[in-house]
N, C-alpha and C. Protein backbone atom coordinates (compact mmCIF):
# COMPACT_ATOMS: atom_id res chain seq x y z
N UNK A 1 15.43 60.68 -52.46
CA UNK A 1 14.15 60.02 -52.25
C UNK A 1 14.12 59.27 -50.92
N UNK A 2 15.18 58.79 -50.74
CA UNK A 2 15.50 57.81 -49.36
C UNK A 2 14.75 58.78 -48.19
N UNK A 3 15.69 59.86 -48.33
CA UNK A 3 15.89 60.67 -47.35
C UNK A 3 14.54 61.43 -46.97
N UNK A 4 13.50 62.01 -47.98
CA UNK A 4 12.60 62.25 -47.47
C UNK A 4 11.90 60.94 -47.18
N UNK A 5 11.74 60.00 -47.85
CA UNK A 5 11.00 58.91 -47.14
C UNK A 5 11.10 58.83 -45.50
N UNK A 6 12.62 58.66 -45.29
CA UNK A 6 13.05 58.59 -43.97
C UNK A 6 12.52 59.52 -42.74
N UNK A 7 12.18 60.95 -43.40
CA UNK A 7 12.08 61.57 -42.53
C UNK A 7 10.82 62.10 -42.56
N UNK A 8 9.93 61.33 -43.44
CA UNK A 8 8.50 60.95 -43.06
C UNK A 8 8.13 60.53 -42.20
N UNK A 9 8.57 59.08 -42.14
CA UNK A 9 8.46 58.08 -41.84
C UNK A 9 8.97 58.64 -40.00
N UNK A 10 10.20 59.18 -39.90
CA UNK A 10 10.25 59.56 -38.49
C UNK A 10 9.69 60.49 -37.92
N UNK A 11 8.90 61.59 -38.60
CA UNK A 11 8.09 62.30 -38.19
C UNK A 11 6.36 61.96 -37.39
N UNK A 12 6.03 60.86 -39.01
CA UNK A 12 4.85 60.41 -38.36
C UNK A 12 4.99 59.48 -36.70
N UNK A 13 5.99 58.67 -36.37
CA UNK A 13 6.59 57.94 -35.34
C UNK A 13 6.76 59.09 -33.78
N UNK A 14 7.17 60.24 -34.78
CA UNK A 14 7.43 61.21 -33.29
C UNK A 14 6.05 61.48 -32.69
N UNK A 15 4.96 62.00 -34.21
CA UNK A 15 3.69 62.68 -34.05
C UNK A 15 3.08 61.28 -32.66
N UNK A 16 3.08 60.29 -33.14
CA UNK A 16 2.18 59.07 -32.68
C UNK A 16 3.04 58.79 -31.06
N UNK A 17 4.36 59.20 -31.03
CA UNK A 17 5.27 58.87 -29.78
C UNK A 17 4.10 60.00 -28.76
N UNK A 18 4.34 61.00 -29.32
CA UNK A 18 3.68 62.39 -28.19
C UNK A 18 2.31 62.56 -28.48
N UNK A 19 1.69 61.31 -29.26
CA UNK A 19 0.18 61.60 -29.08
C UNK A 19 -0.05 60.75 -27.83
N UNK A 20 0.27 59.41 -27.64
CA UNK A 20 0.20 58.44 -26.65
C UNK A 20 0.73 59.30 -25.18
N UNK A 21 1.43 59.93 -25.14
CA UNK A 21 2.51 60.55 -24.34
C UNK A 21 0.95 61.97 -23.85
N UNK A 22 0.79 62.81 -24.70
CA UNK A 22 -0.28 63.34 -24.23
C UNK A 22 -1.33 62.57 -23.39
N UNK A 23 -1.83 61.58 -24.35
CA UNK A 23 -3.01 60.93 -23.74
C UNK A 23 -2.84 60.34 -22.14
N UNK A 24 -1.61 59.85 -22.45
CA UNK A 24 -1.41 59.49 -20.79
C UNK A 24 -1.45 60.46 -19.83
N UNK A 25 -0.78 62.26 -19.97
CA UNK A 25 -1.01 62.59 -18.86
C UNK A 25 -2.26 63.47 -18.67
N UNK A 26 -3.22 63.52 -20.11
CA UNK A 26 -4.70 63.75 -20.26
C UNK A 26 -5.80 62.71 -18.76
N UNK A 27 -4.95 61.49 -18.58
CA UNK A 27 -5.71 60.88 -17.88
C UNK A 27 -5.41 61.55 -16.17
N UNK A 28 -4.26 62.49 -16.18
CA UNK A 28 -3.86 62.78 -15.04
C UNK A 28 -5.27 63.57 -14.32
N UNK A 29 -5.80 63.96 -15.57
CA UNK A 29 -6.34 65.28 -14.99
C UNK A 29 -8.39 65.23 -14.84
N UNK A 30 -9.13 65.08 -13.95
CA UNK A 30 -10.11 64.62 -14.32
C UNK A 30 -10.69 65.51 -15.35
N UNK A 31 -11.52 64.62 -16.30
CA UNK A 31 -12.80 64.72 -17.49
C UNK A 31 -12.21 65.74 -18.61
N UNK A 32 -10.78 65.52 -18.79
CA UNK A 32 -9.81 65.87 -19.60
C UNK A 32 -9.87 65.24 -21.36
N UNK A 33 -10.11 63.79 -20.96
CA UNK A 33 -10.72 63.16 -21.71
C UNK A 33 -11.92 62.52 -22.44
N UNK A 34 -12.92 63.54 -21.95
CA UNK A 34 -13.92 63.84 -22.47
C UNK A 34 -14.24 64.90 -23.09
N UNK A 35 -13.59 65.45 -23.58
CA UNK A 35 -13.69 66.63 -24.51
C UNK A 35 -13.52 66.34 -26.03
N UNK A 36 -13.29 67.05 -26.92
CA UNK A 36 -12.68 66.61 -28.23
C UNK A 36 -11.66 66.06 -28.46
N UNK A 37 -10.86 66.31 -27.86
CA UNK A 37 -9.15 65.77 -28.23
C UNK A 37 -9.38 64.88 -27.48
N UNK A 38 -9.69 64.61 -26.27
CA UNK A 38 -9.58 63.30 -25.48
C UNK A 38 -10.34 62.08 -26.31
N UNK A 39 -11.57 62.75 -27.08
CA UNK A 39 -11.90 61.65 -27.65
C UNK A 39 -11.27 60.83 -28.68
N UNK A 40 -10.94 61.76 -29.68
CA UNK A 40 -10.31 61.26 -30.58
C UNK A 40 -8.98 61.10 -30.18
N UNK A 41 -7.95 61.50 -29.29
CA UNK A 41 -6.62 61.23 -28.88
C UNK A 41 -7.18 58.97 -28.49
N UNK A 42 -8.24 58.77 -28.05
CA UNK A 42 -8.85 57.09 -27.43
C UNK A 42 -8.88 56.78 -28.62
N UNK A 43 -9.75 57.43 -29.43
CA UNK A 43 -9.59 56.60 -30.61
C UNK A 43 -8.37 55.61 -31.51
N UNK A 44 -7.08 57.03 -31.59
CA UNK A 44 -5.95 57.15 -32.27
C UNK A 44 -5.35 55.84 -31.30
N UNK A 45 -5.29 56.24 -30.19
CA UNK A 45 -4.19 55.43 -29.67
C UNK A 45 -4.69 54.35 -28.93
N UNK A 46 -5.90 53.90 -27.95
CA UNK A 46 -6.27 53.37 -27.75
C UNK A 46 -6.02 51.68 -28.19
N UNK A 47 -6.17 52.17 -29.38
CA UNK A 47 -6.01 50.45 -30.22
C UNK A 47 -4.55 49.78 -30.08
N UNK A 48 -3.42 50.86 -30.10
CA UNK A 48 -2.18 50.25 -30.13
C UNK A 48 -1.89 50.15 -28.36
N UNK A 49 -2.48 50.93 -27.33
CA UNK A 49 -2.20 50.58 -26.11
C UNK A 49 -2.84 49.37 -25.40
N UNK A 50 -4.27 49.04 -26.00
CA UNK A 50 -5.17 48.40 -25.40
C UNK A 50 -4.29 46.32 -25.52
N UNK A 51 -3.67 46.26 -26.19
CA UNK A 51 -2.76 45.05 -26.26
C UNK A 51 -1.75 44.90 -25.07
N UNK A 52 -0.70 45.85 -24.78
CA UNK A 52 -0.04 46.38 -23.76
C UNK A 52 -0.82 46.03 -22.37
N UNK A 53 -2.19 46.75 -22.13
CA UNK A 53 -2.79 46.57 -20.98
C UNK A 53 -3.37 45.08 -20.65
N UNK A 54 -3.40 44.22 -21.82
CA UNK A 54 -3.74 43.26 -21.78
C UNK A 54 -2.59 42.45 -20.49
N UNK A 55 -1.76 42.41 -21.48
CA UNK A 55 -0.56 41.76 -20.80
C UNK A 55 0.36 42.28 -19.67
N UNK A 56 0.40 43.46 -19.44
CA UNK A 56 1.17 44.49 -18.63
C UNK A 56 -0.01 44.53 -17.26
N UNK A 57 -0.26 44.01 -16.23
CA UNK A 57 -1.10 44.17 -14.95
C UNK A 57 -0.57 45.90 -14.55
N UNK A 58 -1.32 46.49 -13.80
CA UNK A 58 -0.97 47.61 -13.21
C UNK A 58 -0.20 47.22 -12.20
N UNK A 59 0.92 48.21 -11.40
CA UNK A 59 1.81 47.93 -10.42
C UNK A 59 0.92 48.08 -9.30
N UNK A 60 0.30 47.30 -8.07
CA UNK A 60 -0.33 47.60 -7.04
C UNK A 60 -1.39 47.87 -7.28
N UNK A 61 -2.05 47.74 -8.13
CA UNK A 61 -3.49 48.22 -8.68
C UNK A 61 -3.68 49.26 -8.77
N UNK A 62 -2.76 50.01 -9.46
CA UNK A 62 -2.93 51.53 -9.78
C UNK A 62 -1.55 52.28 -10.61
N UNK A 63 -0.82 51.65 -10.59
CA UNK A 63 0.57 52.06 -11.78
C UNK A 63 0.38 51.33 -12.71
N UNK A 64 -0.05 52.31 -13.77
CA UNK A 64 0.04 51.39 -15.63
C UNK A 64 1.25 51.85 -16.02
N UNK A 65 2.18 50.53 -16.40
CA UNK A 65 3.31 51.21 -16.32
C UNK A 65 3.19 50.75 -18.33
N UNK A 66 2.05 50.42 -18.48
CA UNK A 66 2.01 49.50 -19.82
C UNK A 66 2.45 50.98 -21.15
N UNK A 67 1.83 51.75 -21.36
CA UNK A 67 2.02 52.77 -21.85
C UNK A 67 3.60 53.32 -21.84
N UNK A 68 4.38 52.73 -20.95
CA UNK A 68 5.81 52.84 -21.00
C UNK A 68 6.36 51.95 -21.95
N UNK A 69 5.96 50.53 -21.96
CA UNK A 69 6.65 49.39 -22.25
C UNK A 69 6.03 49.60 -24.20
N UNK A 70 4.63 49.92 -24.18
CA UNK A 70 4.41 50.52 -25.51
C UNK A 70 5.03 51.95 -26.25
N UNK A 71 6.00 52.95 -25.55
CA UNK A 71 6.28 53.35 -26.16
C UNK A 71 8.05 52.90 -26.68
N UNK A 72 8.21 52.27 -25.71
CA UNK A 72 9.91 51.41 -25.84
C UNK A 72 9.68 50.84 -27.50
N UNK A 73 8.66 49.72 -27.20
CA UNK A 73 8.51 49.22 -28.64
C UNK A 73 7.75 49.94 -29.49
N UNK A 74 7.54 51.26 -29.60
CA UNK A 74 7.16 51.80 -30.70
C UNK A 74 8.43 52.36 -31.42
N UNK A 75 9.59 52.45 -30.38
CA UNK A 75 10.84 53.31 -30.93
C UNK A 75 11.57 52.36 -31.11
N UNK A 76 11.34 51.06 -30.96
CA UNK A 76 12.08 49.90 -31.60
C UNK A 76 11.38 49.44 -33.48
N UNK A 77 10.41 49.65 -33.35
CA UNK A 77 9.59 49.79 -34.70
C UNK A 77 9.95 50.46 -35.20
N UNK A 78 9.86 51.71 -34.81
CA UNK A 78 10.67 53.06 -35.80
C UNK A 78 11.92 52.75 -36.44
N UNK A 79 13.23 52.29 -35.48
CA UNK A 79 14.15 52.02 -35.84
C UNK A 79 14.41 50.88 -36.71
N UNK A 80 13.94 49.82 -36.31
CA UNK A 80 13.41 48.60 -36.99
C UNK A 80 13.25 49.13 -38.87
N UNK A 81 12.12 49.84 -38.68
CA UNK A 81 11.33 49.68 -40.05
C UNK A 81 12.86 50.74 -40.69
N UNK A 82 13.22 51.70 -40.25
CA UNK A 82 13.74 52.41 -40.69
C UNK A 82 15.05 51.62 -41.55
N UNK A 83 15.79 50.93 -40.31
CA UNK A 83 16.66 49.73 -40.93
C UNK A 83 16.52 49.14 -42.24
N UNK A 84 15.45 48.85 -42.08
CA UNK A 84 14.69 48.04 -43.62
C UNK A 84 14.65 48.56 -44.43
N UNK A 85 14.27 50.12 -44.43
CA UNK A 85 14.19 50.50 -45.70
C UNK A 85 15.41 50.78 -46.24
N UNK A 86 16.40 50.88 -45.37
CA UNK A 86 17.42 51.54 -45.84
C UNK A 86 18.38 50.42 -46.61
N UNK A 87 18.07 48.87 -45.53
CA UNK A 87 18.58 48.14 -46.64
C UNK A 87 17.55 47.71 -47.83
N UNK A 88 16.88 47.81 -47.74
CA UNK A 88 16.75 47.76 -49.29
C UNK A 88 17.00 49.11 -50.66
N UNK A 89 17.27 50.12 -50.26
CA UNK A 89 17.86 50.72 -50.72
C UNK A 89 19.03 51.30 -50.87
């Protein structure tokens, strides 16, 4: 039971690692993100990056390096939560 929990739980983390990871280099490309997936890719992730940009300034007014520093701590969460469950079981 652990074990599939676990590897739920790291699957959905990968899905959400390389959705953010798309979206960023969606912005590489112009009006990429105006299509279907671009929309809903803003939706999905938007909310967990838009905190990041708060606090993270761009480098020179044009490197968001924030989307980096959000995915560090998303794979500290992963591991984190993962920890937890395991001690409690």
């Amino acid at each position: 039971m652990l074990a599939e929990i676990d590897t739920i739980l790291r699957l959905l983390f990968n899905i959400y690692f390389y959705m953010i990871i798309v979206y960023v280099l969606m912005s590489w490309l112009p009006n990429l993100r105006e299509n279907f997936i671009g929309e809903l890719l803003a939706k999905l992730v938007e909310p967990y990056l838009s905190p990041f940009r708060r606090f993270i300034p761009p480098i020179f007014g044009m490197l968001d390096i924030s989307p980096i520093v959000a995915l560090f701590i998303l794979q500290f969460a992963e591991e984190g939560l993962i920890a937890i469950l395991h001690l409690l079981w």
